[in-house]
PDB file of N, CA and C in Angstrom:
ATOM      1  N   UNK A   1     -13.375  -3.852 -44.731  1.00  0.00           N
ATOM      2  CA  UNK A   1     -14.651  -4.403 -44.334  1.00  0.00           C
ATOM      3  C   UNK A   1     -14.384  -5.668 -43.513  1.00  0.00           C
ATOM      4  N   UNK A   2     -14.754  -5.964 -41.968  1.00  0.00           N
ATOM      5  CA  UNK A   2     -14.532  -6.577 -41.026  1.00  0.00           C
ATOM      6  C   UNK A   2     -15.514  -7.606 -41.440  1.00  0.00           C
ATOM      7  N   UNK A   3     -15.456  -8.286 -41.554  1.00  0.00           N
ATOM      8  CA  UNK A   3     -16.834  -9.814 -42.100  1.00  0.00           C
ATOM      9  C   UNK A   3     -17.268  -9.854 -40.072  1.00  0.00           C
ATOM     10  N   UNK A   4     -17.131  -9.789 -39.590  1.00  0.00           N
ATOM     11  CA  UNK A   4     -17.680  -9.545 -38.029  1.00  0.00           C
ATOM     12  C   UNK A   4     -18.850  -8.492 -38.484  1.00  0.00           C
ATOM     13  N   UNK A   5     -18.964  -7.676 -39.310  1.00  0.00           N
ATOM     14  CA  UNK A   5     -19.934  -6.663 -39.024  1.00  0.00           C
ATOM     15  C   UNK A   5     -21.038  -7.089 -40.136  1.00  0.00           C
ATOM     16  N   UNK A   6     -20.464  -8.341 -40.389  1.00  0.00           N
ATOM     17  CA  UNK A   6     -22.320  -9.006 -40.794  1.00  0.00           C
ATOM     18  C   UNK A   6     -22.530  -9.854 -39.903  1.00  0.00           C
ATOM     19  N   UNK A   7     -22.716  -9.583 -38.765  1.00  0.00           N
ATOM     20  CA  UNK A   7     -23.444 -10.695 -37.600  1.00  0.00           C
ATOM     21  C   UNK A   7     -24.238  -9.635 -36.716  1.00  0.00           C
ATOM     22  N   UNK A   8     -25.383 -10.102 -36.647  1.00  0.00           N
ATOM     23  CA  UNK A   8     -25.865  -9.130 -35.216  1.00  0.00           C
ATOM     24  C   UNK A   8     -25.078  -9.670 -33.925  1.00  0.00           C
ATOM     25  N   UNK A   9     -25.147  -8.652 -32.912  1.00  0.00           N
ATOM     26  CA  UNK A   9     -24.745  -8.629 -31.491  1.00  0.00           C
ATOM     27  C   UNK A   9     -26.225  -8.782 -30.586  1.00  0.00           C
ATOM     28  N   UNK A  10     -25.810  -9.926 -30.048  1.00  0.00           N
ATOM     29  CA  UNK A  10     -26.749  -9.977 -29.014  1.00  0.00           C
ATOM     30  C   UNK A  10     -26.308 -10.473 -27.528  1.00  0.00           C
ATOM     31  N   UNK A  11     -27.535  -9.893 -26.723  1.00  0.00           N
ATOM     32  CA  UNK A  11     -27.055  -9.971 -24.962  1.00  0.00           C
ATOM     33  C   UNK A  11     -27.140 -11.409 -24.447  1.00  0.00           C
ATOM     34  N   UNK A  12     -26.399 -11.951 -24.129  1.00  0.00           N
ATOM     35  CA  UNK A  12     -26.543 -13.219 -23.496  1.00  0.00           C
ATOM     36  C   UNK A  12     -25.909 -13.342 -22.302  1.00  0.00           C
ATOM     37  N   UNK A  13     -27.005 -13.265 -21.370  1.00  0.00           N
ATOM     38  CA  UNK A  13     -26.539 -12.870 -19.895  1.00  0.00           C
ATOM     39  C   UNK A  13     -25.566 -12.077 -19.105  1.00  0.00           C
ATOM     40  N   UNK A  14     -25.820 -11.132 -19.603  1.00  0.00           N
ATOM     41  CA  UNK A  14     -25.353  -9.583 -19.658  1.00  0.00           C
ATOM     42  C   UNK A  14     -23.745  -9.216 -20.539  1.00  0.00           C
ATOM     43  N   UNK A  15     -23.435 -10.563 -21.442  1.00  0.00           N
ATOM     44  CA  UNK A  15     -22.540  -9.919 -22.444  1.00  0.00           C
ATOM     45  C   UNK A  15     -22.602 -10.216 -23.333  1.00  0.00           C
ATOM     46  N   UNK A  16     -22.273  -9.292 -24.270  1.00  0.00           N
ATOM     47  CA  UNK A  16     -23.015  -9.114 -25.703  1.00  0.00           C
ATOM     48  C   UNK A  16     -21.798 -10.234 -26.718  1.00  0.00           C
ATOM     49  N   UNK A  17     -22.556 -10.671 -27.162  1.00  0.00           N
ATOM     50  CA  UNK A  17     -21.989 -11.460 -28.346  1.00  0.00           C
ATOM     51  C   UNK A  17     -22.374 -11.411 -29.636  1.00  0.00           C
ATOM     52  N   UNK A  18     -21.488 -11.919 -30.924  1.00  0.00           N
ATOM     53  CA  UNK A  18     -21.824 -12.316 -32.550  1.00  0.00           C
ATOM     54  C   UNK A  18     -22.890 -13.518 -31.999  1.00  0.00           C
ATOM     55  N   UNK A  19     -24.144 -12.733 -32.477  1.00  0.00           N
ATOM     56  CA  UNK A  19     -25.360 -14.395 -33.725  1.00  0.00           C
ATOM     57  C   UNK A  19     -24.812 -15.100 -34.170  1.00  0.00           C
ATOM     58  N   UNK A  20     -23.985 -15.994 -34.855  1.00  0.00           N
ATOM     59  CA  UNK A  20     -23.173 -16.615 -35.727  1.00  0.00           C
ATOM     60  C   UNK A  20     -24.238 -17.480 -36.378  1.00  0.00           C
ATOM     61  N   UNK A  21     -25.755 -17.833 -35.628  1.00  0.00           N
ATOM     62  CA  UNK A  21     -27.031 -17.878 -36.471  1.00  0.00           C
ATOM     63  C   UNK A  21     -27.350 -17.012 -37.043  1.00  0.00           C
ATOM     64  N   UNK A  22     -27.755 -16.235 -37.182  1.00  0.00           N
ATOM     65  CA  UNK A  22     -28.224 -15.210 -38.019  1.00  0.00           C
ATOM     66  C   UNK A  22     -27.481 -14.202 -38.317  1.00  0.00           C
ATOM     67  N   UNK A  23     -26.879 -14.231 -39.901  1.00  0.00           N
ATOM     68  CA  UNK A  23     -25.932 -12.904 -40.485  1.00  0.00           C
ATOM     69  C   UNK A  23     -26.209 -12.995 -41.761  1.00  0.00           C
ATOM     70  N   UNK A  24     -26.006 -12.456 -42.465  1.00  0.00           N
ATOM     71  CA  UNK A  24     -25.932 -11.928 -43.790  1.00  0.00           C
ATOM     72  C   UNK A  24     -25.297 -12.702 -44.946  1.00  0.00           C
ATOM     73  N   UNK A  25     -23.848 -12.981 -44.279  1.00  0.00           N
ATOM     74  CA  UNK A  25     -23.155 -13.909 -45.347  1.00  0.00           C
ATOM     75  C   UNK A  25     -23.543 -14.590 -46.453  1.00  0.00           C
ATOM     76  N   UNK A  26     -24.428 -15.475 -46.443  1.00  0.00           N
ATOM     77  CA  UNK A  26     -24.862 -16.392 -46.924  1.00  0.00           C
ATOM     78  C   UNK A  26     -25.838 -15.343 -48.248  1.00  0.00           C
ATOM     79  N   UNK A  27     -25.985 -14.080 -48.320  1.00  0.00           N
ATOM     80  CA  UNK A  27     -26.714 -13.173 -48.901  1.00  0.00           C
ATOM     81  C   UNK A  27     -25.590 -12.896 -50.326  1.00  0.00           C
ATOM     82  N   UNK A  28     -24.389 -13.259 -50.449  1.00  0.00           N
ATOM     83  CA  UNK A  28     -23.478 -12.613 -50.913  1.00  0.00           C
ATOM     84  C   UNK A  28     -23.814 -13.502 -52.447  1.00  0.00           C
ATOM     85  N   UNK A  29     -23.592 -12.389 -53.673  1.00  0.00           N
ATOM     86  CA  UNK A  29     -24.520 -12.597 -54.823  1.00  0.00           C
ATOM     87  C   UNK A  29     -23.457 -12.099 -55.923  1.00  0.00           C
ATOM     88  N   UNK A  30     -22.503 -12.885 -56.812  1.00  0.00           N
ATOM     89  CA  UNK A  30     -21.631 -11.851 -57.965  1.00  0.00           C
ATOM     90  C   UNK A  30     -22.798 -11.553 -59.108  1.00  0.00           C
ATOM     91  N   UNK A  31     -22.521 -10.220 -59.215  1.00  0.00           N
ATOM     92  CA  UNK A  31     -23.194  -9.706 -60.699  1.00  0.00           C
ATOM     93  C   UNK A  31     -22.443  -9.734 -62.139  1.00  0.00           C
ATOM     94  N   UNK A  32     -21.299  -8.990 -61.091  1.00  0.00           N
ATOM     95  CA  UNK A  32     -20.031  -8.980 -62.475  1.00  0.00           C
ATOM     96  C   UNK A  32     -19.180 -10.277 -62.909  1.00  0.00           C
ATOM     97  N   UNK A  33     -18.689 -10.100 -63.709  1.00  0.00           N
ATOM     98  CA  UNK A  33     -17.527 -11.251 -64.245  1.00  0.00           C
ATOM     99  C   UNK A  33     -16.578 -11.750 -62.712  1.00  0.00           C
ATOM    100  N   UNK A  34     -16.296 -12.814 -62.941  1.00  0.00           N
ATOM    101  CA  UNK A  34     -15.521 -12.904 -61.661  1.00  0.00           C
ATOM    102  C   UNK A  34     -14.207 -13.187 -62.277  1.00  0.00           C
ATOM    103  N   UNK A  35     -13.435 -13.592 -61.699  1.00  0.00           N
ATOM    104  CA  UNK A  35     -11.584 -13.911 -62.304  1.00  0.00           C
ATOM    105  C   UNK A  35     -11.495 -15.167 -61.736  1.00  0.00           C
ATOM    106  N   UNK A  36     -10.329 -15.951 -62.111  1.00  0.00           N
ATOM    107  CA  UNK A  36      -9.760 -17.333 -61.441  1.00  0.00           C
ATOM    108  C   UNK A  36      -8.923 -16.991 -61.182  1.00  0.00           C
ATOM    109  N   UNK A  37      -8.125 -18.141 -60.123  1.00  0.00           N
ATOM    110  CA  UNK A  37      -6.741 -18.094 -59.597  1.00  0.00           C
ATOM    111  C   UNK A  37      -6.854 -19.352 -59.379  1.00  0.00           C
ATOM    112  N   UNK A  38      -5.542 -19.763 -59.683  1.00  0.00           N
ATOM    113  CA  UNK A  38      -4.989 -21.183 -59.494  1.00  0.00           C
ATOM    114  C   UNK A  38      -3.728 -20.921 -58.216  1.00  0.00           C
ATOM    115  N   UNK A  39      -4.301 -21.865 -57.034  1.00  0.00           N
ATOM    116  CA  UNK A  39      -3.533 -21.510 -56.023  1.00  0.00           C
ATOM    117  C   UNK A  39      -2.374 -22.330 -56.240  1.00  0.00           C
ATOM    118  N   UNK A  40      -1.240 -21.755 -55.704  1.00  0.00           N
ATOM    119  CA  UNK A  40      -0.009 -21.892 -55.737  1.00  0.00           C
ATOM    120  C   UNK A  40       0.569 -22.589 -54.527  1.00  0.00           C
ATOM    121  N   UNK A  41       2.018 -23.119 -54.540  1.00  0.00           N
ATOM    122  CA  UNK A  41       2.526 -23.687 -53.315  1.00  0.00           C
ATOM    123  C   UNK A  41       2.880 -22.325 -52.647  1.00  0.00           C
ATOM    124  N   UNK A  42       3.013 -21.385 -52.803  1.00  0.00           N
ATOM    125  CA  UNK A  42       3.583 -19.844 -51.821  1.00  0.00           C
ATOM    126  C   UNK A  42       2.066 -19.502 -51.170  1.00  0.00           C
ATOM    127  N   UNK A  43       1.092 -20.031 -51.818  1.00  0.00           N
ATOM    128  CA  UNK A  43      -0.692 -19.447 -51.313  1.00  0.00           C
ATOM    129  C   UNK A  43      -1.317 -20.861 -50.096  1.00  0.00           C
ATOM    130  N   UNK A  44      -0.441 -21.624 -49.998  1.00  0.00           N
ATOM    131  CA  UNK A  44      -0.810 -22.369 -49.076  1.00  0.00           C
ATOM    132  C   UNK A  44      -1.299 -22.091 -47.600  1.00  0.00           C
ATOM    133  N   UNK A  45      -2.447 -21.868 -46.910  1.00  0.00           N
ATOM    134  CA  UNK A  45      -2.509 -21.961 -45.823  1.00  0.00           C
ATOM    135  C   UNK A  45      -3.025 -19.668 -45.713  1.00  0.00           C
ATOM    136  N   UNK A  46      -2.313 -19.251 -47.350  1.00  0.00           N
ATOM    137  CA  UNK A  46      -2.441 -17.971 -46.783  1.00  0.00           C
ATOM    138  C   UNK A  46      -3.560 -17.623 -47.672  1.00  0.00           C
ATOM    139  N   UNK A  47      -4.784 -17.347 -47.114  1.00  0.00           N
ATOM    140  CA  UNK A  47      -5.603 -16.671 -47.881  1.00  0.00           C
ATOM    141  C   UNK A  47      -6.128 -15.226 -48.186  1.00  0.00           C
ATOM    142  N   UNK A  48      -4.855 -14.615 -46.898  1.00  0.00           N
ATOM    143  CA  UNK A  48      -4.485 -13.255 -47.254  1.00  0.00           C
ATOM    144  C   UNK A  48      -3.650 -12.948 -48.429  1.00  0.00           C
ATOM    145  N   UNK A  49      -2.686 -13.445 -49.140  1.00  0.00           N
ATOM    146  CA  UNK A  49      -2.012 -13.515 -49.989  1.00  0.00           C
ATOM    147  C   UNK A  49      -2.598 -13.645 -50.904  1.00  0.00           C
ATOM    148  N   UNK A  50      -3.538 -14.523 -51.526  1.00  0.00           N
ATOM    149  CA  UNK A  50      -4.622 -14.586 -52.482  1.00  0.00           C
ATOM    150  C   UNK A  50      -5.839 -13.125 -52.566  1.00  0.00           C
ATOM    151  N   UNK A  51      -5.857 -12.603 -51.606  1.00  0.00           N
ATOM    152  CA  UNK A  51      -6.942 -11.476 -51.353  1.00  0.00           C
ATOM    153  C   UNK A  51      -6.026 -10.700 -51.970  1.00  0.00           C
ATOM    154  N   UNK A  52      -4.458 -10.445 -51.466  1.00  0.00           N
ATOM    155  CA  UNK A  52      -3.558  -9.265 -51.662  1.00  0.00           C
ATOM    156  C   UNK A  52      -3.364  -9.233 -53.389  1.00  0.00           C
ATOM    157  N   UNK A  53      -3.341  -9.937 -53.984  1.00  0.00           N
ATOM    158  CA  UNK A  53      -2.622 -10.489 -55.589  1.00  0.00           C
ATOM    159  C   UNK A  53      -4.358 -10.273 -56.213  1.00  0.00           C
ATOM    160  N   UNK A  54      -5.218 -10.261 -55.494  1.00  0.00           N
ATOM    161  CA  UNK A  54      -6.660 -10.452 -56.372  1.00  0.00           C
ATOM    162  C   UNK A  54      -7.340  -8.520 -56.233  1.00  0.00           C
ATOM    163  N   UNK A  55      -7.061  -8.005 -55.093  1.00  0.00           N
ATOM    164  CA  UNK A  55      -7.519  -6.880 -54.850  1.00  0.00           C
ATOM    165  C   UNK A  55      -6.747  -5.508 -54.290  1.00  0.00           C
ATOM    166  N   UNK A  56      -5.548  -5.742 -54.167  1.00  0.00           N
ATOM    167  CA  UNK A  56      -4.424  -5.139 -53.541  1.00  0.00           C
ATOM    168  C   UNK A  56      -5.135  -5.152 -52.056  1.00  0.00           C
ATOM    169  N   UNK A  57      -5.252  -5.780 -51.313  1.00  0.00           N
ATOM    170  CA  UNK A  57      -5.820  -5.744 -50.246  1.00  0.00           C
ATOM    171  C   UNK A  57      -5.989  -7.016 -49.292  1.00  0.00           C
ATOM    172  N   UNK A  58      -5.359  -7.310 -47.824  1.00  0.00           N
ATOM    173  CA  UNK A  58      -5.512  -8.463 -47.530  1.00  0.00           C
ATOM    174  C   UNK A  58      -7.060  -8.825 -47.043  1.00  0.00           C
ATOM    175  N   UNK A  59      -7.892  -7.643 -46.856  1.00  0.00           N
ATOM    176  CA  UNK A  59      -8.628  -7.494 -46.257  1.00  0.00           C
ATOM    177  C   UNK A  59     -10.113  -8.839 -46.749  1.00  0.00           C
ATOM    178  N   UNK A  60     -10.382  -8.923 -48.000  1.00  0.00           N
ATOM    179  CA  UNK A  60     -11.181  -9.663 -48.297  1.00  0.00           C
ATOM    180  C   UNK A  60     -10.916 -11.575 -48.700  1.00  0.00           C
ATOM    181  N   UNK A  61      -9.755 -11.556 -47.917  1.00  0.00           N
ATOM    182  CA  UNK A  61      -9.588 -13.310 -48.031  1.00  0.00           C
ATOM    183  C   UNK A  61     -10.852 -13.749 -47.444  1.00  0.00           C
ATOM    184  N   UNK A  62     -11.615 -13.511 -46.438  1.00  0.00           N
ATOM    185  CA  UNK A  62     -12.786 -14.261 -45.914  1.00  0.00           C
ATOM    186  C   UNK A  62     -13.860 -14.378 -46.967  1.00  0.00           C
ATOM    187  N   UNK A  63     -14.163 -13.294 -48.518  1.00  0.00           N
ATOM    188  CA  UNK A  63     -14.814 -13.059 -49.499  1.00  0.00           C
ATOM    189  C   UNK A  63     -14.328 -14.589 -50.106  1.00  0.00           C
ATOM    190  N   UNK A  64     -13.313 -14.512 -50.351  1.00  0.00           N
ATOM    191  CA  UNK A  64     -12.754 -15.430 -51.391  1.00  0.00           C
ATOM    192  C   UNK A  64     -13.067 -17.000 -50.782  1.00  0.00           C
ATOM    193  N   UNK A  65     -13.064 -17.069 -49.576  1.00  0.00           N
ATOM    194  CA  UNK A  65     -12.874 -18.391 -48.662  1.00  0.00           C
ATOM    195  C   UNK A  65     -14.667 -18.805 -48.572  1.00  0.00           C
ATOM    196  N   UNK A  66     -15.671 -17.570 -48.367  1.00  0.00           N
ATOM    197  CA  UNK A  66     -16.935 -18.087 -48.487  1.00  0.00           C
ATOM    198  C   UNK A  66     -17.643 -17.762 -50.021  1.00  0.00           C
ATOM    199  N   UNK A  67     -16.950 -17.461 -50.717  1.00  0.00           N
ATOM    200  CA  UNK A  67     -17.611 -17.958 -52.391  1.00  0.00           C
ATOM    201  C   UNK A  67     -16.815 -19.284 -53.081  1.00  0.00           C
ATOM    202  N   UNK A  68     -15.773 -19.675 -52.299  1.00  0.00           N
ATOM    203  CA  UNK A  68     -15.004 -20.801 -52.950  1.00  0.00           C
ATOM    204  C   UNK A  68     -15.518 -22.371 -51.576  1.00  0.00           C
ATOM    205  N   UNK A  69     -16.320 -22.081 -50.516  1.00  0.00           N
ATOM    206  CA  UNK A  69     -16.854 -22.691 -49.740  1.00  0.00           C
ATOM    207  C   UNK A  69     -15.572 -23.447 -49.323  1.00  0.00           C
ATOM    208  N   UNK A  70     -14.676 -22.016 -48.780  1.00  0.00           N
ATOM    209  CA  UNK A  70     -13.877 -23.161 -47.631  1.00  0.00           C
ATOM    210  C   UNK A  70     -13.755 -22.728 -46.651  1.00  0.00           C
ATOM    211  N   UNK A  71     -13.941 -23.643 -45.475  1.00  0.00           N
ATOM    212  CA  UNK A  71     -14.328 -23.195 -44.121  1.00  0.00           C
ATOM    213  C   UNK A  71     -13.312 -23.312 -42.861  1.00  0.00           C
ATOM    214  N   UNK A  72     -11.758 -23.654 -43.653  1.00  0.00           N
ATOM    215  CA  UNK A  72     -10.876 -23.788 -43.149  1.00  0.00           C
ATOM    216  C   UNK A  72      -9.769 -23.369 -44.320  1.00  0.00           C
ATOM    217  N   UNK A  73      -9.005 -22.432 -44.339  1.00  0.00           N
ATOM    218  CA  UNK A  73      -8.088 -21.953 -45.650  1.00  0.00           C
ATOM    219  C   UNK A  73      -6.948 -22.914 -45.587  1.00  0.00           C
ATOM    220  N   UNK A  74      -6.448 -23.165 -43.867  1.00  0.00           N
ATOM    221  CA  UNK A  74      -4.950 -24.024 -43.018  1.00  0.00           C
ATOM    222  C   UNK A  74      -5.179 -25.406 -43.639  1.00  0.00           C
ATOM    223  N   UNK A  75      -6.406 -25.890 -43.965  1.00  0.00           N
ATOM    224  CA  UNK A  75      -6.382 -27.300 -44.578  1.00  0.00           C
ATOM    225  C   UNK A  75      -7.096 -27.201 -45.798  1.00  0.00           C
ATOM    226  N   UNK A  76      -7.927 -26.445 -46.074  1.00  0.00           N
ATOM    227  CA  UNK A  76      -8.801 -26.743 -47.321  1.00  0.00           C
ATOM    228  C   UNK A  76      -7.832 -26.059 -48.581  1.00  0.00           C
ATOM    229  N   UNK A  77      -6.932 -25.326 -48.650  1.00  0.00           N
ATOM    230  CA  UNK A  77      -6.622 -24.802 -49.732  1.00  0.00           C
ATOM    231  C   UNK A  77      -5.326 -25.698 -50.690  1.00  0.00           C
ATOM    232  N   UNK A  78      -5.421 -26.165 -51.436  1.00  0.00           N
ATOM    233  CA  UNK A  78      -4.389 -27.297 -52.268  1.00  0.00           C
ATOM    234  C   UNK A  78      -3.851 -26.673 -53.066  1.00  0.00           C
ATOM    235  N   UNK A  79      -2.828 -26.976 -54.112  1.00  0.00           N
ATOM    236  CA  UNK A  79      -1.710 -26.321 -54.690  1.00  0.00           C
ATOM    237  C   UNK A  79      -2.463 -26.761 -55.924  1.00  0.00           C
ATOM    238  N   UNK A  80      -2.951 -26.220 -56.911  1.00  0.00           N
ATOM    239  CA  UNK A  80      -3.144 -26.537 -58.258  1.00  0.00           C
ATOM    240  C   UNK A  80      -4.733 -26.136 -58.273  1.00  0.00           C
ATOM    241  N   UNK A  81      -5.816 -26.061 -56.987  1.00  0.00           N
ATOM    242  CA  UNK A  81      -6.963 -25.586 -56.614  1.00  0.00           C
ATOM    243  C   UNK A  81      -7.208 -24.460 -57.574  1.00  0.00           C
ATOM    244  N   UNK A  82      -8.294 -24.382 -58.166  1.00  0.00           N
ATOM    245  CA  UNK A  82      -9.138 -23.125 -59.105  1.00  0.00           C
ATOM    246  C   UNK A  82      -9.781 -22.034 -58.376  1.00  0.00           C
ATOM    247  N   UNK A  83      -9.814 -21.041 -58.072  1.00  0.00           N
ATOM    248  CA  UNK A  83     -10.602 -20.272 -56.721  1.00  0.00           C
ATOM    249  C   UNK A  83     -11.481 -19.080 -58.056  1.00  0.00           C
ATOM    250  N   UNK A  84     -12.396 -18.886 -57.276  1.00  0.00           N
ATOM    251  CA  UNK A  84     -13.149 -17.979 -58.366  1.00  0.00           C
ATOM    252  C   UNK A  84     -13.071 -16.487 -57.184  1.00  0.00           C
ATOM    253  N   UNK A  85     -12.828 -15.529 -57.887  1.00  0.00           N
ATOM    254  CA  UNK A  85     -12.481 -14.537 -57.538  1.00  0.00           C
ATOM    255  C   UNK A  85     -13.361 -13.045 -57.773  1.00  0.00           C
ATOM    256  N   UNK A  86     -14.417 -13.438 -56.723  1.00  0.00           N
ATOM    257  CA  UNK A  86     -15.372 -12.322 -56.909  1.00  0.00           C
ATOM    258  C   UNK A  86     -15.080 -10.743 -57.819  1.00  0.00           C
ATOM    259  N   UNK A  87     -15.864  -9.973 -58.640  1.00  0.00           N
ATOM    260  CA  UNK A  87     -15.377  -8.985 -58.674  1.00  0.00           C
ATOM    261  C   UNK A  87     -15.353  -7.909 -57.540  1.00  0.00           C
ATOM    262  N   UNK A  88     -14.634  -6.972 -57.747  1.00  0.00           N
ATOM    263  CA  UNK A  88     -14.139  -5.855 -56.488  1.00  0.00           C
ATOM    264  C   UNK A  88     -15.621  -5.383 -56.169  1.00  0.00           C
ATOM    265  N   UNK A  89     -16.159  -4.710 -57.444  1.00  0.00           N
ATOM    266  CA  UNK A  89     -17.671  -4.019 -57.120  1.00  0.00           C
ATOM    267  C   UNK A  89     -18.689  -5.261 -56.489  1.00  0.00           C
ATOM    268  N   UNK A  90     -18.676  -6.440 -56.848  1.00  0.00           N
ATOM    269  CA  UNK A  90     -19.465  -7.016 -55.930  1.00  0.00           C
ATOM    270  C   UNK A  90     -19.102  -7.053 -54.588  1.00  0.00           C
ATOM    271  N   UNK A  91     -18.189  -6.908 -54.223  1.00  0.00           N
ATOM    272  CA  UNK A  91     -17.557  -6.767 -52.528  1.00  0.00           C
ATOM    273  C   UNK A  91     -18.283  -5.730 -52.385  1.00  0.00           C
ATOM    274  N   UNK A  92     -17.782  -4.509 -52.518  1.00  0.00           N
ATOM    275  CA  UNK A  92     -18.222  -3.497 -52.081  1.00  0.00           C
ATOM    276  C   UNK A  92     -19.495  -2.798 -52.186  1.00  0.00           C
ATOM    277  N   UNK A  93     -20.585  -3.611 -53.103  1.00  0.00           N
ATOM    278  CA  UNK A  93     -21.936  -3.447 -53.138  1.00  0.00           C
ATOM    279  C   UNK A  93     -22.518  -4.452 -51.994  1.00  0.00           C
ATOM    280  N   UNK A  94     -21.811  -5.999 -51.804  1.00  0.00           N
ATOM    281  CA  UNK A  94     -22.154  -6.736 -50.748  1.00  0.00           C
ATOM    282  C   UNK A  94     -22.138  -6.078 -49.550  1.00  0.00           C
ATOM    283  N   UNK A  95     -21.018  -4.965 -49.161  1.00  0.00           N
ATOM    284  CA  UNK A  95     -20.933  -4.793 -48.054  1.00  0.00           C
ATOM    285  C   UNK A  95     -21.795  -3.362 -47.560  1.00  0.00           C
ATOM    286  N   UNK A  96     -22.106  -2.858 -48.769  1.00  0.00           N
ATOM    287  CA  UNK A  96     -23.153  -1.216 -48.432  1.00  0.00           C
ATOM    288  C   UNK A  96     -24.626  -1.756 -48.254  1.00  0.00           C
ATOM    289  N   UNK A  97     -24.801  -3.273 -49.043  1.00  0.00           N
ATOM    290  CA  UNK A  97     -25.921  -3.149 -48.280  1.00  0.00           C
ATOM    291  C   UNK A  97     -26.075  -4.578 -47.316  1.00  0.00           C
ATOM    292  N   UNK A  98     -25.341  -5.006 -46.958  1.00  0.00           N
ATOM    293  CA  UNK A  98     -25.611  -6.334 -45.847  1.00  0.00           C
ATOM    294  C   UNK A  98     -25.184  -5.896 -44.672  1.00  0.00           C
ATOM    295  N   UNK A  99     -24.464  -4.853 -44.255  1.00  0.00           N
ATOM    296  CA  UNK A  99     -23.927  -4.719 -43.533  1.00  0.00           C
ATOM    297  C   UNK A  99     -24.264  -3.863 -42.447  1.00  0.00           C
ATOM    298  N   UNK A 100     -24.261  -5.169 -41.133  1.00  0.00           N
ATOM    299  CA  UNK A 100     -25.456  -4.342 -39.638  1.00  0.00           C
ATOM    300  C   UNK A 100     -25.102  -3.506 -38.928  1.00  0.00           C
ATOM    301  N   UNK A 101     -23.661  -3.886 -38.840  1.00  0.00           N
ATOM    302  CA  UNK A 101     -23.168  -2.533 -37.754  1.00  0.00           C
ATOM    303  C   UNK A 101     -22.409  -2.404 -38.794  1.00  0.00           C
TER     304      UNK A 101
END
């Protein structure tokens, strides 16, 4: 799941671009239990590595980075940091129904 495909596309003088006003993100809601992780000095800077160890998958570090509200992983992520770790089914219920294209 591409986090690009919660943004609408719109025409702005004849090429189409991401809304980066208006998307979905901000819609994202856990039902289930979530998990912790205490980031590590090897998880520095990588918030694919944290996605990979939380879901077998690098794919949802951007999940983890906008429920832990960091908007930069290269500086915001510290060594001893608590990260709350959505459950899997809330990803994948977030993304069947927020998702525009």
């Amino acid at each position: 799941m591409d986090r690009t495909r919660f943004f609408a596309i719109e025409e702005v003088e004849g090429k189409k671009e991401l809304d980066f006003l208006h998307h979905n993100l901000s819609r994202f809601q856990m039902k289930y239990e979530p998990v912790y992780y205490r980031v590590r000095q090897d998880d520095l800077m990588r918030p694919d590595l944290i996605s990979y160890y939380a879901y077998g998958t690098v794919k949802y570090w951007w999940v983890i980075c906008l429920v832990n509200n960091i908007f930069n992983p290269l500086t915001e992520l510290k060594v001893g940091q608590l990260l709350v770790i959505p459950n899997i089914l809330d990803v994948y219920e977030f993304g069947k129904k927020w998702r525009i294209r």
